[in-house]
PDB file of N, CA and C in Angstrom:
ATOM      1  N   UNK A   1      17.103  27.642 -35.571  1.00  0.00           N
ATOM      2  CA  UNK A   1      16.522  26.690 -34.635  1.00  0.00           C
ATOM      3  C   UNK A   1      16.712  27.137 -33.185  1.00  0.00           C
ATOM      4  N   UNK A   2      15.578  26.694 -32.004  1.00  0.00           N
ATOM      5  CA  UNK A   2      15.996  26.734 -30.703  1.00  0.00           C
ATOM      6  C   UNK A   2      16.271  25.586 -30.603  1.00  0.00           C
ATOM      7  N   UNK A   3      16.941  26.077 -29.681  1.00  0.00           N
ATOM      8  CA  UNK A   3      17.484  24.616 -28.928  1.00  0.00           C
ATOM      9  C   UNK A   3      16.621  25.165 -27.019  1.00  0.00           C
ATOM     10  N   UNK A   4      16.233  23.855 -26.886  1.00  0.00           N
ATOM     11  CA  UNK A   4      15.351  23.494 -25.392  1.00  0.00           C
ATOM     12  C   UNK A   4      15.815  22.428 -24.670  1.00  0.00           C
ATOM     13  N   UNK A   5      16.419  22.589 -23.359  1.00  0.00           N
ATOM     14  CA  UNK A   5      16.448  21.256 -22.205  1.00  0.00           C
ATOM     15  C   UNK A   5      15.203  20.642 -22.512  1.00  0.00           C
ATOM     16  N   UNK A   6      15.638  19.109 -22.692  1.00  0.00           N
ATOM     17  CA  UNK A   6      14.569  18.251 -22.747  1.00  0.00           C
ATOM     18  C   UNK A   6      14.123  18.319 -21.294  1.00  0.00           C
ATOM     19  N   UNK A   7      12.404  18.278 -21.231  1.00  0.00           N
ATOM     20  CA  UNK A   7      11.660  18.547 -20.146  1.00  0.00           C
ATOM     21  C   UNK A   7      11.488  19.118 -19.545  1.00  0.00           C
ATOM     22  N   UNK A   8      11.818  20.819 -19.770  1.00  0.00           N
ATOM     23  CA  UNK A   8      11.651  21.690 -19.551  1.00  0.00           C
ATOM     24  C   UNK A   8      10.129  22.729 -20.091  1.00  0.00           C
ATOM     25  N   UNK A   9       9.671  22.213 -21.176  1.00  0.00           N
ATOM     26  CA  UNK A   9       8.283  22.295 -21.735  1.00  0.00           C
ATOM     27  C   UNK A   9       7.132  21.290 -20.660  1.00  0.00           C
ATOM     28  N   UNK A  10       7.779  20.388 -20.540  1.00  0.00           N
ATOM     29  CA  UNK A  10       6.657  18.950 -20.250  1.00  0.00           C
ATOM     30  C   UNK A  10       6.031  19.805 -18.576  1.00  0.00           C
ATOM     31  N   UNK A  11       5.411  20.806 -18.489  1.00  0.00           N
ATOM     32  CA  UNK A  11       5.116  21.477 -16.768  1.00  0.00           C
ATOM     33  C   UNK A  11       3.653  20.812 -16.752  1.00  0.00           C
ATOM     34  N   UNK A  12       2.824  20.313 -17.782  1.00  0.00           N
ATOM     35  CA  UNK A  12       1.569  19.785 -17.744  1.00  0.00           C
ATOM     36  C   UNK A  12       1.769  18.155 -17.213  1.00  0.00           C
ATOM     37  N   UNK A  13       2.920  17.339 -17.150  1.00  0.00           N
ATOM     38  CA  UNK A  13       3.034  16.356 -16.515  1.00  0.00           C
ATOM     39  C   UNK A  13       3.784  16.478 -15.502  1.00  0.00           C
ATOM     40  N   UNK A  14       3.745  17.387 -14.830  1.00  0.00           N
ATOM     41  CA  UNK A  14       4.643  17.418 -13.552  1.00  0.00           C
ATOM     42  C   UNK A  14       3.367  17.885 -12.759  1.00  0.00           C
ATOM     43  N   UNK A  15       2.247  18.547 -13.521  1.00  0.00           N
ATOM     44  CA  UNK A  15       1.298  18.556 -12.247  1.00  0.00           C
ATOM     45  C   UNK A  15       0.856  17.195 -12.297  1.00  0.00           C
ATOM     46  N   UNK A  16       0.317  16.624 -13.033  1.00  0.00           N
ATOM     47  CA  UNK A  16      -0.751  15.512 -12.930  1.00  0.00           C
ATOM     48  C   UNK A  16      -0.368  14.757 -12.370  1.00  0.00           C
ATOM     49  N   UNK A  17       1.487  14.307 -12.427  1.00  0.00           N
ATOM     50  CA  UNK A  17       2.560  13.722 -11.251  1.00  0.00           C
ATOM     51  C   UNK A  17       1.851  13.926  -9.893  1.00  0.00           C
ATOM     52  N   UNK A  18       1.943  15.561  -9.824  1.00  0.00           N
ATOM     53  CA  UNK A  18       2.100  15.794  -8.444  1.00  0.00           C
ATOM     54  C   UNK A  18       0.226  15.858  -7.845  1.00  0.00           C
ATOM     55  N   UNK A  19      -0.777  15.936  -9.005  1.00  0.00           N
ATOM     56  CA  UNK A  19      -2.371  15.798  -8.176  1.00  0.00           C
ATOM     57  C   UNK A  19      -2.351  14.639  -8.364  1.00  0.00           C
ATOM     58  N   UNK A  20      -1.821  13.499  -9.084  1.00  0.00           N
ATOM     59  CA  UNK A  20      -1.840  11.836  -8.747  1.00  0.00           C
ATOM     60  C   UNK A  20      -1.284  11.365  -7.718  1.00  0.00           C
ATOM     61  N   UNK A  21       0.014  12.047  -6.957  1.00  0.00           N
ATOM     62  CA  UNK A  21       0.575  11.478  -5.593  1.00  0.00           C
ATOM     63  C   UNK A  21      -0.597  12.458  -4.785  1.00  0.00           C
ATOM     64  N   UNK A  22      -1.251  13.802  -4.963  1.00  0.00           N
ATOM     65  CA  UNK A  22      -1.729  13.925  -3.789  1.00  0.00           C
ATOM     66  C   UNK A  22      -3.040  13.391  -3.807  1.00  0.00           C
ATOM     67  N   UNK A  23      -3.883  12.926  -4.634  1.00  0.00           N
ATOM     68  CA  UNK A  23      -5.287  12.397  -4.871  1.00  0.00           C
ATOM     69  C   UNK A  23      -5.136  10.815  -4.417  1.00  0.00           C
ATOM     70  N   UNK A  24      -3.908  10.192  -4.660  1.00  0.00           N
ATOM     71  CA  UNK A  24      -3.524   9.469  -3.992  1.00  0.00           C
ATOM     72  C   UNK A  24      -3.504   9.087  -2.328  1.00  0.00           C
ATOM     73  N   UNK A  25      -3.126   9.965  -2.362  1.00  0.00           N
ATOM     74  CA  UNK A  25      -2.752   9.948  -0.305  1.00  0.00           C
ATOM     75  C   UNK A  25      -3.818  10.443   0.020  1.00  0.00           C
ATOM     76  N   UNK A  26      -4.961  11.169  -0.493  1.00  0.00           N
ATOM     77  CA  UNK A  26      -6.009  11.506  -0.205  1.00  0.00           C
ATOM     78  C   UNK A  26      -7.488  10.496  -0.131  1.00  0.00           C
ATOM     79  N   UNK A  27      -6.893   9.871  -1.388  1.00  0.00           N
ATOM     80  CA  UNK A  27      -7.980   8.158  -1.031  1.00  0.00           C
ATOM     81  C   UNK A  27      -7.492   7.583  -0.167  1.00  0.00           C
ATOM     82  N   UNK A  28      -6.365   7.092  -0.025  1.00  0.00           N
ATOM     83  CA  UNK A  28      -5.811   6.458   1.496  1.00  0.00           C
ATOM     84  C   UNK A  28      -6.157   7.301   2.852  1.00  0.00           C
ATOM     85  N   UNK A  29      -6.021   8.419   2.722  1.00  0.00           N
ATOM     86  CA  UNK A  29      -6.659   9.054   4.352  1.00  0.00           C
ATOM     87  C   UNK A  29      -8.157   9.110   4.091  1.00  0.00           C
ATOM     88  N   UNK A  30      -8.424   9.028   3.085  1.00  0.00           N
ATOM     89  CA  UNK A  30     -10.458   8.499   3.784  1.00  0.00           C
ATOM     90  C   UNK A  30     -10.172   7.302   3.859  1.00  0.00           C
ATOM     91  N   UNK A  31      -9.658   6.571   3.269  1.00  0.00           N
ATOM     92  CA  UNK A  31     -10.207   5.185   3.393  1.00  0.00           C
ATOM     93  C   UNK A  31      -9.631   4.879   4.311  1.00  0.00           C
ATOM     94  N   UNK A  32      -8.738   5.155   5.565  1.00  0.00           N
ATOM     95  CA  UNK A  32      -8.361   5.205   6.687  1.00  0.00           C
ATOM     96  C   UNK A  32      -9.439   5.925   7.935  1.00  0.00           C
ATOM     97  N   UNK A  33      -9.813   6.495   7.358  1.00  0.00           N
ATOM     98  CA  UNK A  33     -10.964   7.068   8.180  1.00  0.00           C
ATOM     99  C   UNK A  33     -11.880   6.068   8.131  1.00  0.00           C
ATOM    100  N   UNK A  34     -12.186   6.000   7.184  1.00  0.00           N
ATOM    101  CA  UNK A  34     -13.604   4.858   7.016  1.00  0.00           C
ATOM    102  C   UNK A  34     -13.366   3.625   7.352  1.00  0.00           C
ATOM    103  N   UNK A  35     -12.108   2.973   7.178  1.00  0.00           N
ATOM    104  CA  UNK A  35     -12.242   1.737   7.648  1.00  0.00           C
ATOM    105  C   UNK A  35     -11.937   1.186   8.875  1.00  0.00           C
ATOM    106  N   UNK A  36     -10.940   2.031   9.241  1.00  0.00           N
ATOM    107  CA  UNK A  36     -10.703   2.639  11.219  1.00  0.00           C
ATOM    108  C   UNK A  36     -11.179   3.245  12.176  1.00  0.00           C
ATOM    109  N   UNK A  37     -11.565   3.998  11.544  1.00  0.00           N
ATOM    110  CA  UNK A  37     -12.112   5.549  12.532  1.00  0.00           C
ATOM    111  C   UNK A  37     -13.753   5.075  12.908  1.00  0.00           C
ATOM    112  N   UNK A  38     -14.584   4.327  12.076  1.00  0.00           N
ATOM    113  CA  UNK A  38     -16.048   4.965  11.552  1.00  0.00           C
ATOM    114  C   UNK A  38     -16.323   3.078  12.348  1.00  0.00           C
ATOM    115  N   UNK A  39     -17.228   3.241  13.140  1.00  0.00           N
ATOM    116  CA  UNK A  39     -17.864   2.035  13.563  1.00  0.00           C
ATOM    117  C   UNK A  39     -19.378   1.955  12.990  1.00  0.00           C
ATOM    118  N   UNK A  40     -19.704   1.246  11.829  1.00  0.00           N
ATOM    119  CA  UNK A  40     -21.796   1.308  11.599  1.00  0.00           C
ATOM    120  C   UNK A  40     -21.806  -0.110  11.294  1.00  0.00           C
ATOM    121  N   UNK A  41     -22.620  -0.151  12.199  1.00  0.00           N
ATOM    122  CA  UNK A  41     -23.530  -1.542  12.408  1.00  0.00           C
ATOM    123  C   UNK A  41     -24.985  -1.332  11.559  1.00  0.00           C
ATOM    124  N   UNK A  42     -25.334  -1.870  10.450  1.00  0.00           N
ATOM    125  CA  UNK A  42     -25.762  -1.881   9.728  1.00  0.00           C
ATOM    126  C   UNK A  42     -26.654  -2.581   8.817  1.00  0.00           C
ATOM    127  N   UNK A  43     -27.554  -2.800   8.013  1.00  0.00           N
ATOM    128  CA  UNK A  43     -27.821  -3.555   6.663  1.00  0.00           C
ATOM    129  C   UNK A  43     -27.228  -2.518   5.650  1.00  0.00           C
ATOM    130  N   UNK A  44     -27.009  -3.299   4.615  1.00  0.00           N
ATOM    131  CA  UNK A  44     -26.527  -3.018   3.086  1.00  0.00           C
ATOM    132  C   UNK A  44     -25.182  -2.798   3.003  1.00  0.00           C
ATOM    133  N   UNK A  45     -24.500  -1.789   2.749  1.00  0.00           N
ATOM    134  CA  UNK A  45     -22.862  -1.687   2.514  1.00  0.00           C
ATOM    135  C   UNK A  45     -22.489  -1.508   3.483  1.00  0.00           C
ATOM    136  N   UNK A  46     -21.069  -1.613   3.935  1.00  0.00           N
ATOM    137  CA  UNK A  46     -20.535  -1.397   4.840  1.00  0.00           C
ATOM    138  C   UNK A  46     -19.486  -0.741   5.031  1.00  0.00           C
ATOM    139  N   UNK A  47     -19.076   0.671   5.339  1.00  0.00           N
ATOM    140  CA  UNK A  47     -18.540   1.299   5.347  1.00  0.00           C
ATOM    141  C   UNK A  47     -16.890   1.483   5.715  1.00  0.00           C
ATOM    142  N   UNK A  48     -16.736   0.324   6.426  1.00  0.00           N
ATOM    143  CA  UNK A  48     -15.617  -0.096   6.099  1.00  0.00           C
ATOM    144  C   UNK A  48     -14.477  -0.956   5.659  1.00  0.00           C
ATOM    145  N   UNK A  49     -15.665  -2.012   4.392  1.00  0.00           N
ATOM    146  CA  UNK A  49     -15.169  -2.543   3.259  1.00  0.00           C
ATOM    147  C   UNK A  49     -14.971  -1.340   2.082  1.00  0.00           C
ATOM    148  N   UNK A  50     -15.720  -0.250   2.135  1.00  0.00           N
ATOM    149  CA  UNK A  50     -15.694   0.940   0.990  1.00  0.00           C
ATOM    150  C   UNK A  50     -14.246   1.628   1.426  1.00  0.00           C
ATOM    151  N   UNK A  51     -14.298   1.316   2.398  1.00  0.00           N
ATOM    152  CA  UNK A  51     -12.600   2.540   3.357  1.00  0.00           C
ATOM    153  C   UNK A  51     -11.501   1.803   2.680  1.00  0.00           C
ATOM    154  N   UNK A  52     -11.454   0.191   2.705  1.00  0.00           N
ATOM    155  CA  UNK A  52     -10.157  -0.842   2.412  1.00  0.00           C
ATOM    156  C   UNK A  52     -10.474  -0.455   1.093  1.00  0.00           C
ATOM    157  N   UNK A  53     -11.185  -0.625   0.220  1.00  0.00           N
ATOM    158  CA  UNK A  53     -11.207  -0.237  -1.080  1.00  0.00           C
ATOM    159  C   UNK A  53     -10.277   0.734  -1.620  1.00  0.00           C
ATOM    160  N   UNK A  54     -11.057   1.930  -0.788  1.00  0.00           N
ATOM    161  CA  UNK A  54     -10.465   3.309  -1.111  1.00  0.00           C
ATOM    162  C   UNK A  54      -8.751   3.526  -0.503  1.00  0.00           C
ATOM    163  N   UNK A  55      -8.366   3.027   0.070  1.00  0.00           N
ATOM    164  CA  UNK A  55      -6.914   2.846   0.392  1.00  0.00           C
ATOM    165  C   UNK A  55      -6.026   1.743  -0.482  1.00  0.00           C
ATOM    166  N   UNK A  56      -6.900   0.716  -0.762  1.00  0.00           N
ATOM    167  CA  UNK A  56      -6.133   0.270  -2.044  1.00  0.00           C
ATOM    168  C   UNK A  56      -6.081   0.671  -3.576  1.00  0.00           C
ATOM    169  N   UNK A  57      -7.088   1.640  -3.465  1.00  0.00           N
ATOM    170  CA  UNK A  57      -7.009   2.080  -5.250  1.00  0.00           C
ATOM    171  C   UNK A  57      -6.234   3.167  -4.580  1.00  0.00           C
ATOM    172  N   UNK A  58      -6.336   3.783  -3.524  1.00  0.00           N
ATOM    173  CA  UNK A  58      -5.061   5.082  -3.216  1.00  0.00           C
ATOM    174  C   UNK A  58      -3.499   4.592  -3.382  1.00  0.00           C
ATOM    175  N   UNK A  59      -3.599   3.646  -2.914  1.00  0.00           N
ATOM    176  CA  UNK A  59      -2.068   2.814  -2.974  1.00  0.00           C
ATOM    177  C   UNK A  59      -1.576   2.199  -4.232  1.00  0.00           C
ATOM    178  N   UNK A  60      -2.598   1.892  -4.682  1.00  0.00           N
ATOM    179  CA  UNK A  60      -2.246   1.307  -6.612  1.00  0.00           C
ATOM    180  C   UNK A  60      -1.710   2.998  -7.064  1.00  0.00           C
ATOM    181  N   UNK A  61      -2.349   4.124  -6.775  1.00  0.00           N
ATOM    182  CA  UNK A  61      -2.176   5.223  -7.635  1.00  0.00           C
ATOM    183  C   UNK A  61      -1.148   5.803  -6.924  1.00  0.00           C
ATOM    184  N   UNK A  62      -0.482   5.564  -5.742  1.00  0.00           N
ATOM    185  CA  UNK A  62       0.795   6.148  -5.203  1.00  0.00           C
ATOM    186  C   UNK A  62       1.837   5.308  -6.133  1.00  0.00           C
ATOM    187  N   UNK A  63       1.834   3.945  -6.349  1.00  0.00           N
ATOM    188  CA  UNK A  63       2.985   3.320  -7.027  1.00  0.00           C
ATOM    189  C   UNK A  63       2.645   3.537  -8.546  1.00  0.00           C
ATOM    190  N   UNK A  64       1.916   3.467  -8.863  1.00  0.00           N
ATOM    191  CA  UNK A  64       1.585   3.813 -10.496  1.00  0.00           C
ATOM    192  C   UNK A  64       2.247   5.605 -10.984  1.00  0.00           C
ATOM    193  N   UNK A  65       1.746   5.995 -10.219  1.00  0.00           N
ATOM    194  CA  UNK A  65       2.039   7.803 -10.270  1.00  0.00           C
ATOM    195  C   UNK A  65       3.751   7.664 -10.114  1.00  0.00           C
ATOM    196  N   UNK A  66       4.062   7.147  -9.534  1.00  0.00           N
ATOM    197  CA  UNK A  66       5.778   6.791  -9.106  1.00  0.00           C
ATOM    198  C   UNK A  66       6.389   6.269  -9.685  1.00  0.00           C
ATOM    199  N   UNK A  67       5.911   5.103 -10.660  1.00  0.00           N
ATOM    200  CA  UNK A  67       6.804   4.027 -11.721  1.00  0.00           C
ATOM    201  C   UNK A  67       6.205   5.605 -12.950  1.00  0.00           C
ATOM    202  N   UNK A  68       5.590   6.263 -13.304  1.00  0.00           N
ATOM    203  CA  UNK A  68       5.240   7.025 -14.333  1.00  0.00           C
ATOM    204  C   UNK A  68       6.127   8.279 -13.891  1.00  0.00           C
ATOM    205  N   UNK A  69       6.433   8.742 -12.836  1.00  0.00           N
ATOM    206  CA  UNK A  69       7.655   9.549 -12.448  1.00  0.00           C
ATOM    207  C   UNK A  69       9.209   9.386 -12.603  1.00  0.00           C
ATOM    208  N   UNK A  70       9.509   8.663 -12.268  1.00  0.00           N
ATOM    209  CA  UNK A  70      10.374   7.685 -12.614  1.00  0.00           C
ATOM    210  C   UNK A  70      10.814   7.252 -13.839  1.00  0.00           C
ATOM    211  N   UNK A  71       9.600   6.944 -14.533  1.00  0.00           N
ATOM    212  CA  UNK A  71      10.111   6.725 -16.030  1.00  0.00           C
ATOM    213  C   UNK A  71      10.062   8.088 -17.007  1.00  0.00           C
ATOM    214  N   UNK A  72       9.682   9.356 -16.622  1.00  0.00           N
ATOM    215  CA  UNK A  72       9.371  10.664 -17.267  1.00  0.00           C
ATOM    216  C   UNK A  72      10.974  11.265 -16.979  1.00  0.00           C
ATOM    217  N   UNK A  73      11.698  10.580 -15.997  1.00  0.00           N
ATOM    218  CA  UNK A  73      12.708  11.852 -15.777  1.00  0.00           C
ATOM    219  C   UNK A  73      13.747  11.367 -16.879  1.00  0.00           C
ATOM    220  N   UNK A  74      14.251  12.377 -17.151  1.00  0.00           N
ATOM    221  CA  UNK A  74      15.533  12.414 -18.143  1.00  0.00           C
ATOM    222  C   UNK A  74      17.110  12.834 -17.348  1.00  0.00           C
ATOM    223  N   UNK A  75      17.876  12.498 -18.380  1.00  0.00           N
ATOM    224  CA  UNK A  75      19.291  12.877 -17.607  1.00  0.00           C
ATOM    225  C   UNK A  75      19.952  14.168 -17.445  1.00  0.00           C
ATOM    226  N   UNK A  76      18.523  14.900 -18.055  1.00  0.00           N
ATOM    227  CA  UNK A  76      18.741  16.365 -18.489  1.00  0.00           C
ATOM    228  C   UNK A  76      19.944  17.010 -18.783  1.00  0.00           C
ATOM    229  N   UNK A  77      20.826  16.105 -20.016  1.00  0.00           N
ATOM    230  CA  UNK A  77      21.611  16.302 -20.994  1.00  0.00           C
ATOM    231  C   UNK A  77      21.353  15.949 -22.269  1.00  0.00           C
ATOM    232  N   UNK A  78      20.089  15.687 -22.685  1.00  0.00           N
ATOM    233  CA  UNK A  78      19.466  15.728 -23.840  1.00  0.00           C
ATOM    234  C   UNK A  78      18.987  17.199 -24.542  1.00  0.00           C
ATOM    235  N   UNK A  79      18.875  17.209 -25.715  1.00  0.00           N
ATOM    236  CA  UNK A  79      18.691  18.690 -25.947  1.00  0.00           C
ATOM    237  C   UNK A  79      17.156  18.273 -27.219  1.00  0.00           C
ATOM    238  N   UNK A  80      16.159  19.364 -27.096  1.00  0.00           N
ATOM    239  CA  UNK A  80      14.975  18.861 -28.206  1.00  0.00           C
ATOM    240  C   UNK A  80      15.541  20.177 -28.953  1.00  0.00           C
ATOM    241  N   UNK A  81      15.784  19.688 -30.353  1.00  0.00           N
ATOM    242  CA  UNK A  81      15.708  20.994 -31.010  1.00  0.00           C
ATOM    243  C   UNK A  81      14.115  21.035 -31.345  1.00  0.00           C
ATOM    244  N   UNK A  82      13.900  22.748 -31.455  1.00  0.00           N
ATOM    245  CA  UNK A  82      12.376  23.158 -32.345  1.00  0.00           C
ATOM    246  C   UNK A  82      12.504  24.049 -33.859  1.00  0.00           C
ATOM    247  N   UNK A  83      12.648  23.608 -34.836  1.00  0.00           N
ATOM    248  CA  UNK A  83      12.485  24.452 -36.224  1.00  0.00           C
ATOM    249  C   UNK A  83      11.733  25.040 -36.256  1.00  0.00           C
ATOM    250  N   UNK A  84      11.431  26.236 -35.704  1.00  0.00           N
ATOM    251  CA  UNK A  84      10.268  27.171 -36.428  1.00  0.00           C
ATOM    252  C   UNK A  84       9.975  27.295 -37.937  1.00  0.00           C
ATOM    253  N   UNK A  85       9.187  27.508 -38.684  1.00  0.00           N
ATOM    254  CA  UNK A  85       8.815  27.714 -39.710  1.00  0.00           C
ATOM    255  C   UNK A  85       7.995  29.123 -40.205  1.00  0.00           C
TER     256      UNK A  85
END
């Protein structure tokens, strides 16, 4: 048998961790742009009700990405064995 530090395999959830905090902060800086920056006087949508939008689904996915970080880490004194066959 090997023996493996638990979470030392898991490198496919440490990106999606880390493009969910930055795709994150990345809807919040448009939607900071758009709902601050951008003045249109207009008919139909309004460009900076789409900005508050986009900074609150950025902000749901900064704390979501973070309670899912948070709950992934280990005390890394666990050990996974693997049986090859």
């Amino acid at each position: 048998p090997v023996r493996v530090p638990f979470g030392t395999s898991d490198k496919g959830a440490s990106a999606m961790r880390t493009g969910g905090i930055g795709g994150s902060i990345f809807l919040v800086a448009v939607g900071a742009i758009l709902y601050w920056g951008i003045s249109v006087d207009g008919e139909g949508f309004n460009l900076n009700t789409i900005g508050l939008i986009l900074m609150v689904v950025g902000a749901i996915g900064v704390v979501l990405t973070m309670i899912m970080s948070a709950n992934d880490r280990g005390d890394g004194d666990k050990d996974v064995t693997i049986v090859e066959r």
